[in-house]
PDB file of N, CA and C in Angstrom:
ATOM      1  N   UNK A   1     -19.642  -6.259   6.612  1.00  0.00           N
ATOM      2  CA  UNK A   1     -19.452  -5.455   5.428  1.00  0.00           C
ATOM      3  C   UNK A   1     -17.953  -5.230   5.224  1.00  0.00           C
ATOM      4  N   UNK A   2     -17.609  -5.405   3.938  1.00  0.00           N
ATOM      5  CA  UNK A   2     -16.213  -5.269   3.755  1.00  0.00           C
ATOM      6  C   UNK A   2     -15.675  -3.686   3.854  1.00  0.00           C
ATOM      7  N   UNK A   3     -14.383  -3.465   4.427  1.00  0.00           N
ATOM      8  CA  UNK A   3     -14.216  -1.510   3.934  1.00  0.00           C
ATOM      9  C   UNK A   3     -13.294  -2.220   2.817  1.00  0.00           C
ATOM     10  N   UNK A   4     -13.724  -0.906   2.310  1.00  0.00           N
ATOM     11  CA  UNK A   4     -13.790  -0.368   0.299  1.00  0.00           C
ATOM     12  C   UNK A   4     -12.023  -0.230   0.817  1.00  0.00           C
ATOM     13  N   UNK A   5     -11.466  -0.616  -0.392  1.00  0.00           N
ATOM     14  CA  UNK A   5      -9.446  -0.291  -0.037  1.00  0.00           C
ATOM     15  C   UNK A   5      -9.235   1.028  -0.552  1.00  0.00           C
ATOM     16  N   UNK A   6      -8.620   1.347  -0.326  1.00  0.00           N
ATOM     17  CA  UNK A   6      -7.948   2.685  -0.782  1.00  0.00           C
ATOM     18  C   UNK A   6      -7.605   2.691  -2.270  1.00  0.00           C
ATOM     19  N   UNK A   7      -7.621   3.843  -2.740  1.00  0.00           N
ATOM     20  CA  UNK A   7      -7.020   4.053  -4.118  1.00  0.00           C
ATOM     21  C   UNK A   7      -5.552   3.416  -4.644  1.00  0.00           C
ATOM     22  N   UNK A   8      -5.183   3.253  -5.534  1.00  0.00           N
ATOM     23  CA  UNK A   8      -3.641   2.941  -5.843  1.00  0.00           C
ATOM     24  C   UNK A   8      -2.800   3.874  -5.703  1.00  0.00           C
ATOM     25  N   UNK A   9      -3.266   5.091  -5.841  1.00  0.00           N
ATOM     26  CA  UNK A   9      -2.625   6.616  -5.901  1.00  0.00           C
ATOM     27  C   UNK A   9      -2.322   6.421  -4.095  1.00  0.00           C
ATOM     28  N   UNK A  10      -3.135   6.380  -3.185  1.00  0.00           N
ATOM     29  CA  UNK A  10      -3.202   6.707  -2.145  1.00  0.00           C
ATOM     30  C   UNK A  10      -2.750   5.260  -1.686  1.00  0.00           C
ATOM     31  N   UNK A  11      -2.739   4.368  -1.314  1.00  0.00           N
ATOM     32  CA  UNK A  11      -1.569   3.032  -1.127  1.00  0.00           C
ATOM     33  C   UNK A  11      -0.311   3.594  -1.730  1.00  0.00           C
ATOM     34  N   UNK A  12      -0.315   4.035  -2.770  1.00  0.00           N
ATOM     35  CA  UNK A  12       1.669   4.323  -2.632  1.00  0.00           C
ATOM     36  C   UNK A  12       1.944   5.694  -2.141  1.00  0.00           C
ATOM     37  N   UNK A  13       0.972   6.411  -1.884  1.00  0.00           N
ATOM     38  CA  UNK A  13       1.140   7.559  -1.045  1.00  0.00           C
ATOM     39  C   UNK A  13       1.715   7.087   1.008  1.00  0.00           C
ATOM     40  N   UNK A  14       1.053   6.350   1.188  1.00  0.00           N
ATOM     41  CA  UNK A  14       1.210   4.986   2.360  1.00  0.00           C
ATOM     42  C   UNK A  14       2.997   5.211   2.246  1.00  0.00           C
ATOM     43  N   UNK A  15       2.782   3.876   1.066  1.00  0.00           N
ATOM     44  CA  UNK A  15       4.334   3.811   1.089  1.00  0.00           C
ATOM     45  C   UNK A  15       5.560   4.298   1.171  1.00  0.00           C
ATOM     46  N   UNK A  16       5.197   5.458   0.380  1.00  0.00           N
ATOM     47  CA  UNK A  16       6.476   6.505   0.101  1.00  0.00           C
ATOM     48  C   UNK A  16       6.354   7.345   1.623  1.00  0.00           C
ATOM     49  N   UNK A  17       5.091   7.545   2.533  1.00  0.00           N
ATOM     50  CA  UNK A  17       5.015   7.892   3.676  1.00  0.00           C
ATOM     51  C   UNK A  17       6.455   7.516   4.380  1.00  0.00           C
ATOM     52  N   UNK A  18       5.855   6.062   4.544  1.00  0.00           N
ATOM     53  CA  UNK A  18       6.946   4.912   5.258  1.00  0.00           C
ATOM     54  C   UNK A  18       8.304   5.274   4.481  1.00  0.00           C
ATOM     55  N   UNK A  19       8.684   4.534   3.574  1.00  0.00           N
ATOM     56  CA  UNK A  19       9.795   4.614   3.228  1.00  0.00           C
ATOM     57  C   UNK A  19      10.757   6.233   2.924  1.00  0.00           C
ATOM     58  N   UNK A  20      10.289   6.746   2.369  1.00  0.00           N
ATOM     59  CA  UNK A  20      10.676   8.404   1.773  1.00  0.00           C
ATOM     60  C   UNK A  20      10.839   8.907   2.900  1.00  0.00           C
ATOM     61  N   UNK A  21       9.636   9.106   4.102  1.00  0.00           N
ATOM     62  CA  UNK A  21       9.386  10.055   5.012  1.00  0.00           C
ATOM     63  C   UNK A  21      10.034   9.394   6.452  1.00  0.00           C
ATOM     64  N   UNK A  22      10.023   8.263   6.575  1.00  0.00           N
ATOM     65  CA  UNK A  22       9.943   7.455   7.711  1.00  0.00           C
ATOM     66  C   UNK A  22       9.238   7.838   8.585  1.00  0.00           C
ATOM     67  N   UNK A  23       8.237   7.879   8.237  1.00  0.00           N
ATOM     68  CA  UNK A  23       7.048   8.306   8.937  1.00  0.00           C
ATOM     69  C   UNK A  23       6.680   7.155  10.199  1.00  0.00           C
ATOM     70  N   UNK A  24       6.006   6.987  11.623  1.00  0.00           N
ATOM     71  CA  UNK A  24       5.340   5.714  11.884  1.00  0.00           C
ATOM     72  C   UNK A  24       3.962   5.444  11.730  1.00  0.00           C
ATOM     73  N   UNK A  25       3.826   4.178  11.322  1.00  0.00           N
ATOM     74  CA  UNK A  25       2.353   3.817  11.305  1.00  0.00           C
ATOM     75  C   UNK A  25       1.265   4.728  11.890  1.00  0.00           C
ATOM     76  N   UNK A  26       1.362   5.316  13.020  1.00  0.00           N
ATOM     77  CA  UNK A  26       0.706   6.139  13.403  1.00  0.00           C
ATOM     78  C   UNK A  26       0.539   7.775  12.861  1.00  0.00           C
ATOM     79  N   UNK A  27       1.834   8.171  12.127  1.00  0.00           N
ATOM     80  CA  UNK A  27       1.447   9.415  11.610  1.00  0.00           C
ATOM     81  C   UNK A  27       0.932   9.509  10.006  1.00  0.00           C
ATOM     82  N   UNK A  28       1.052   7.897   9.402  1.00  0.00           N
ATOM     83  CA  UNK A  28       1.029   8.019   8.097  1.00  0.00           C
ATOM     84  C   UNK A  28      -0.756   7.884   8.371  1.00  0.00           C
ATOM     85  N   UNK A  29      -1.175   6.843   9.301  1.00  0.00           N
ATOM     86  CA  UNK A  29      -2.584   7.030   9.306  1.00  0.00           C
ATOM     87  C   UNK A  29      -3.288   8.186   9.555  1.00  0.00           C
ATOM     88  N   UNK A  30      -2.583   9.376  10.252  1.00  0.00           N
ATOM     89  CA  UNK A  30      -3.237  10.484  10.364  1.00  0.00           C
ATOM     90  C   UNK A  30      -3.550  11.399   9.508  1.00  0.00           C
ATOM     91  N   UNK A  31      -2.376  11.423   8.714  1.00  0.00           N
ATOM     92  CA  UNK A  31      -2.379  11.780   7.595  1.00  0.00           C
ATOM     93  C   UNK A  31      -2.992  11.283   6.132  1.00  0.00           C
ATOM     94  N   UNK A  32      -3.216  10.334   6.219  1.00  0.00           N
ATOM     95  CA  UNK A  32      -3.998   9.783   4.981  1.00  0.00           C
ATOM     96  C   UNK A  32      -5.481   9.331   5.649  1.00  0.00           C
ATOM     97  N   UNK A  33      -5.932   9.790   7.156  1.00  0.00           N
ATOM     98  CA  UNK A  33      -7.158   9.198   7.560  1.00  0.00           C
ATOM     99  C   UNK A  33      -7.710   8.136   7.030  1.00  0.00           C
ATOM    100  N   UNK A  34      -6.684   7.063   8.014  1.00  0.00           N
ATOM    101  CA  UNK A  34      -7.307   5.667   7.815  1.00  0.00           C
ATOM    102  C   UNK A  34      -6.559   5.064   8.868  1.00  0.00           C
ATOM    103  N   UNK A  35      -7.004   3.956   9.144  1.00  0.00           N
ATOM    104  CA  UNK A  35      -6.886   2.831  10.629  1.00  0.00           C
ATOM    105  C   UNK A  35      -5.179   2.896  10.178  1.00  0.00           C
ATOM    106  N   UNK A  36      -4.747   2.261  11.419  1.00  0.00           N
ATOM    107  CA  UNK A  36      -3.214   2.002  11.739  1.00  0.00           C
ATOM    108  C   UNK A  36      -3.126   0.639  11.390  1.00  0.00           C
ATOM    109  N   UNK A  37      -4.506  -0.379  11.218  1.00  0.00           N
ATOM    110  CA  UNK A  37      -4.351  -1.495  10.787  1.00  0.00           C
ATOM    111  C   UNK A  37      -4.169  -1.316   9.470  1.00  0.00           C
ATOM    112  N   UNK A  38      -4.965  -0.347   8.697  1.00  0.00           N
ATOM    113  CA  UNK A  38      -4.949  -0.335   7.261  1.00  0.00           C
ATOM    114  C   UNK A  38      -3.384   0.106   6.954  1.00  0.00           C
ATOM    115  N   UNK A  39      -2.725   0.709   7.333  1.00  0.00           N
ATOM    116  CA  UNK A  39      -1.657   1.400   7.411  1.00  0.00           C
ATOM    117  C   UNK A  39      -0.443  -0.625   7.212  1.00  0.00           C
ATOM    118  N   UNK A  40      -0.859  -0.515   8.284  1.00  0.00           N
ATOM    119  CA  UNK A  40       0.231  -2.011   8.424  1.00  0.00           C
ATOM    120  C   UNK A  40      -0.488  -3.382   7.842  1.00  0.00           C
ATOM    121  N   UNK A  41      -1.234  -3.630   6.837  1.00  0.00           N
ATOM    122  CA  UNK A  41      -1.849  -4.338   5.950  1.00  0.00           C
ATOM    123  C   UNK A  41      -1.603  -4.268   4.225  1.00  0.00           C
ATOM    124  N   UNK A  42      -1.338  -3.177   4.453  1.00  0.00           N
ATOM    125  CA  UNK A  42      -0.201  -2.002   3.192  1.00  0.00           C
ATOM    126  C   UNK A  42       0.908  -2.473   3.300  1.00  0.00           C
ATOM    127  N   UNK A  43       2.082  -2.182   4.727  1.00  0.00           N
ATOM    128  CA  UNK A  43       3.159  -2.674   4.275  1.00  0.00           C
ATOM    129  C   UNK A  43       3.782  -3.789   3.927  1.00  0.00           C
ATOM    130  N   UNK A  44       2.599  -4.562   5.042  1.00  0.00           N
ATOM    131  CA  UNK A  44       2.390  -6.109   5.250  1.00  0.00           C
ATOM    132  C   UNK A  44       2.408  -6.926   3.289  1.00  0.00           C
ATOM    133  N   UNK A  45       1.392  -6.671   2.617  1.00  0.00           N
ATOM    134  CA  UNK A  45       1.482  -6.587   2.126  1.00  0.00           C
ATOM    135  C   UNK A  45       2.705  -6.366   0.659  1.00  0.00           C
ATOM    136  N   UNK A  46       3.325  -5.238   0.876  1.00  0.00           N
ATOM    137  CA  UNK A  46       4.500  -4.774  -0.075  1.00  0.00           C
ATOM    138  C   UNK A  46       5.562  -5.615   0.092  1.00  0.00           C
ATOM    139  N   UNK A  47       5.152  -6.290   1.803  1.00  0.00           N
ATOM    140  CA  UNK A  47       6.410  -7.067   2.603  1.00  0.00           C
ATOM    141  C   UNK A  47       6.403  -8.793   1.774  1.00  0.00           C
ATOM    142  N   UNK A  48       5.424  -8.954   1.251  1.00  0.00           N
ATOM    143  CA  UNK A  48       5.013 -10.140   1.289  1.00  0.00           C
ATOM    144  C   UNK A  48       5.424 -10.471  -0.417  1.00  0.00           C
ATOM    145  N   UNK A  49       5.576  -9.462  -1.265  1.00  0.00           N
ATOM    146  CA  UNK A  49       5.637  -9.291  -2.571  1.00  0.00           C
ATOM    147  C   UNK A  49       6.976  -9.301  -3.034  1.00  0.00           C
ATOM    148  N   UNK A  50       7.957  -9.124  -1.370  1.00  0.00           N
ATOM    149  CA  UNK A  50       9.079  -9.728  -2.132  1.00  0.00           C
ATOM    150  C   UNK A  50       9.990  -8.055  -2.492  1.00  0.00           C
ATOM    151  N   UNK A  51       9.443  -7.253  -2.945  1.00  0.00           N
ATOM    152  CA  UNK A  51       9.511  -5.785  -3.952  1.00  0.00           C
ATOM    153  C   UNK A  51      10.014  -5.394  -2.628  1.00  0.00           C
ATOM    154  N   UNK A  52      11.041  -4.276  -2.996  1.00  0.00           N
ATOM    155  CA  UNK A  52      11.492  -2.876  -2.148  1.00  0.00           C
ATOM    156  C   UNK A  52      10.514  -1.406  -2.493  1.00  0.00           C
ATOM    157  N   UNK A  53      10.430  -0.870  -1.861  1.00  0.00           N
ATOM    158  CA  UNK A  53      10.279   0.459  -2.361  1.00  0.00           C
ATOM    159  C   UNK A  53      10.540   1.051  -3.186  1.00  0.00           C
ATOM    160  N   UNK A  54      11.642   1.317  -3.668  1.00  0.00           N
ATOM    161  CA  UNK A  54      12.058   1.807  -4.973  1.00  0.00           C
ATOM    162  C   UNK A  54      11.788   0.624  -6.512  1.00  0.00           C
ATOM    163  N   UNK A  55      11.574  -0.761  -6.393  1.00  0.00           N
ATOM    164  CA  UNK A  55      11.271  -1.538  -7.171  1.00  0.00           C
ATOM    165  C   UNK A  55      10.052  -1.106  -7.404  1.00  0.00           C
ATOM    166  N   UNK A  56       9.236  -1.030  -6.525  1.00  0.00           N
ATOM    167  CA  UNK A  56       7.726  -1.096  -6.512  1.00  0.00           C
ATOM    168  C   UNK A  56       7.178   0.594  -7.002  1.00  0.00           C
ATOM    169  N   UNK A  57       7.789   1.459  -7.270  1.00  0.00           N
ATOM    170  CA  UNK A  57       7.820   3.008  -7.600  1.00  0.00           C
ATOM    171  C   UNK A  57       7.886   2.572  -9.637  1.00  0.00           C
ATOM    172  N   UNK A  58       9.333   1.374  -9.715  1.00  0.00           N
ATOM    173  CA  UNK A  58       9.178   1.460 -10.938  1.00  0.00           C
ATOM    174  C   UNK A  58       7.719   1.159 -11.697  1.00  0.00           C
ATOM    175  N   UNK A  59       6.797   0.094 -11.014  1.00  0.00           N
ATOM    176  CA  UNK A  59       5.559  -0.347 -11.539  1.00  0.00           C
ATOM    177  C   UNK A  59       4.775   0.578 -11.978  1.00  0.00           C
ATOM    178  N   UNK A  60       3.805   0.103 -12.945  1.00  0.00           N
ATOM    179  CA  UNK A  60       2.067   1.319 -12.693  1.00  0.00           C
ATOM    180  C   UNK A  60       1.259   0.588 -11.927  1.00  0.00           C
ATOM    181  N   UNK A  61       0.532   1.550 -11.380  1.00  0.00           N
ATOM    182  CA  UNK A  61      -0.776   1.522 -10.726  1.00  0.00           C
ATOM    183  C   UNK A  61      -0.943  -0.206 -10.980  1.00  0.00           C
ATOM    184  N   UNK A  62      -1.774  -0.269 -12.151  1.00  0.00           N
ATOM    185  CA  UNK A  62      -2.305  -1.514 -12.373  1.00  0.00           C
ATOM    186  C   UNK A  62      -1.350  -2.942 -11.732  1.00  0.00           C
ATOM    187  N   UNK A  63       0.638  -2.612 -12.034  1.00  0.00           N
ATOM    188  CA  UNK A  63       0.958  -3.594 -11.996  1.00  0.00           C
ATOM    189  C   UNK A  63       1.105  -3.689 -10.400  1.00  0.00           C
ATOM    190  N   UNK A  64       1.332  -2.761  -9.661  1.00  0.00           N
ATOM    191  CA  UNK A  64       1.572  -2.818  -8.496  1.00  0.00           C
ATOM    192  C   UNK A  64       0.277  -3.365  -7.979  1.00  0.00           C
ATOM    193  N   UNK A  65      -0.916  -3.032  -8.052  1.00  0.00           N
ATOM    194  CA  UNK A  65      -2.030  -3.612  -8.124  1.00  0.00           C
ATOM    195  C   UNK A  65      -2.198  -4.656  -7.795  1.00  0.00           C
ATOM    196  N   UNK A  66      -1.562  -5.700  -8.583  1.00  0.00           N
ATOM    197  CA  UNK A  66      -1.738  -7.204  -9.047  1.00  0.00           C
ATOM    198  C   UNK A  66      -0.603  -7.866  -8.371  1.00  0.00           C
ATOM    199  N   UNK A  67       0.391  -7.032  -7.762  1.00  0.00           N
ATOM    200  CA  UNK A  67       1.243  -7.594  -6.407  1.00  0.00           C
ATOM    201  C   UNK A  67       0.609  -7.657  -5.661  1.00  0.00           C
ATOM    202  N   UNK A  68       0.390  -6.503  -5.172  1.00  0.00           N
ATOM    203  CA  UNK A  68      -0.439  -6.271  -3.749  1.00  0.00           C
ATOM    204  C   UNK A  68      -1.625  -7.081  -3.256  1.00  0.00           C
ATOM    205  N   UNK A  69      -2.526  -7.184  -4.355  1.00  0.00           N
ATOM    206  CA  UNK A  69      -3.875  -7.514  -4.155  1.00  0.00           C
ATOM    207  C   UNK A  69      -4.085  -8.838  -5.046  1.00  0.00           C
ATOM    208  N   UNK A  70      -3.439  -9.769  -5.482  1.00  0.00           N
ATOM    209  CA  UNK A  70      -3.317 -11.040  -6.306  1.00  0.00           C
ATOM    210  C   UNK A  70      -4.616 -11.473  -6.331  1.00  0.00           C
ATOM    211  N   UNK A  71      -5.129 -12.098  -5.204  1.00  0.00           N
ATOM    212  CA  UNK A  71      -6.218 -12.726  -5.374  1.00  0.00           C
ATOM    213  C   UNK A  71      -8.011 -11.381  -6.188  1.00  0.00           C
ATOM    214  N   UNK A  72      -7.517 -10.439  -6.001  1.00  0.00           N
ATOM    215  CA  UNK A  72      -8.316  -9.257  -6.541  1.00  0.00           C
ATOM    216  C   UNK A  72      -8.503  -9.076  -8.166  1.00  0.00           C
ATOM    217  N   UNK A  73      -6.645  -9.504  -8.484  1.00  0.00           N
ATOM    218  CA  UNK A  73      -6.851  -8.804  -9.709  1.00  0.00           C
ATOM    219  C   UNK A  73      -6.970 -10.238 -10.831  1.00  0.00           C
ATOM    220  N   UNK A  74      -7.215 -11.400 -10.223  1.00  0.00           N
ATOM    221  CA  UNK A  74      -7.116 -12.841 -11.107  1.00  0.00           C
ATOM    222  C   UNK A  74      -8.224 -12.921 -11.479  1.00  0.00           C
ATOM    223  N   UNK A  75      -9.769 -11.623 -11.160  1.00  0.00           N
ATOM    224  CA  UNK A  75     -10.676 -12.277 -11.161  1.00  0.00           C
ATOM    225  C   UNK A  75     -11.354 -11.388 -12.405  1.00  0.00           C
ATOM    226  N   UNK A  76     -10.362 -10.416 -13.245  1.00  0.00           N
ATOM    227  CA  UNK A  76     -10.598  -9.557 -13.849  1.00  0.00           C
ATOM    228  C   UNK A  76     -10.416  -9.692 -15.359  1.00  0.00           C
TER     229      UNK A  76
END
């Protein structure tokens, strides 16, 4: 069974964790109650898109979306 992803609100809540807070993987998962994998699949992710943090703040929801999750949002 697949787990359901997190909200968009709550993925850049993740982020700004990391980046804003410098939080580690381990306290951002405590705080947003979710795996430390989910945590580093997020940044993994943001990492892979090329985007900084503050680039990726300029986006909406939707567009950040369609970085993150490409193969998700082609099918829409």
């Amino acid at each position: 069974m697949a787990k359901q992803r997190l909200s968009m609100r709550n993925i850049r809540e993740v982020l700004r964790l990391k980046f804003d807070c410098a939080l580690s993987g381990h306290r951002i998962a405590q705080s947003c109650q979710i795996s430390r994998s989910a945590v580093a699949d997020y940044l993994c992710r943001l990492e892979k898109t090329g985007l900084s943090w503050r680039r990726s703040e300029d986006l909406s929801e939707a567009e950040l979306e369609k970085k993150l999750f490409p193969a998700a949002g082609s099918g829409r």
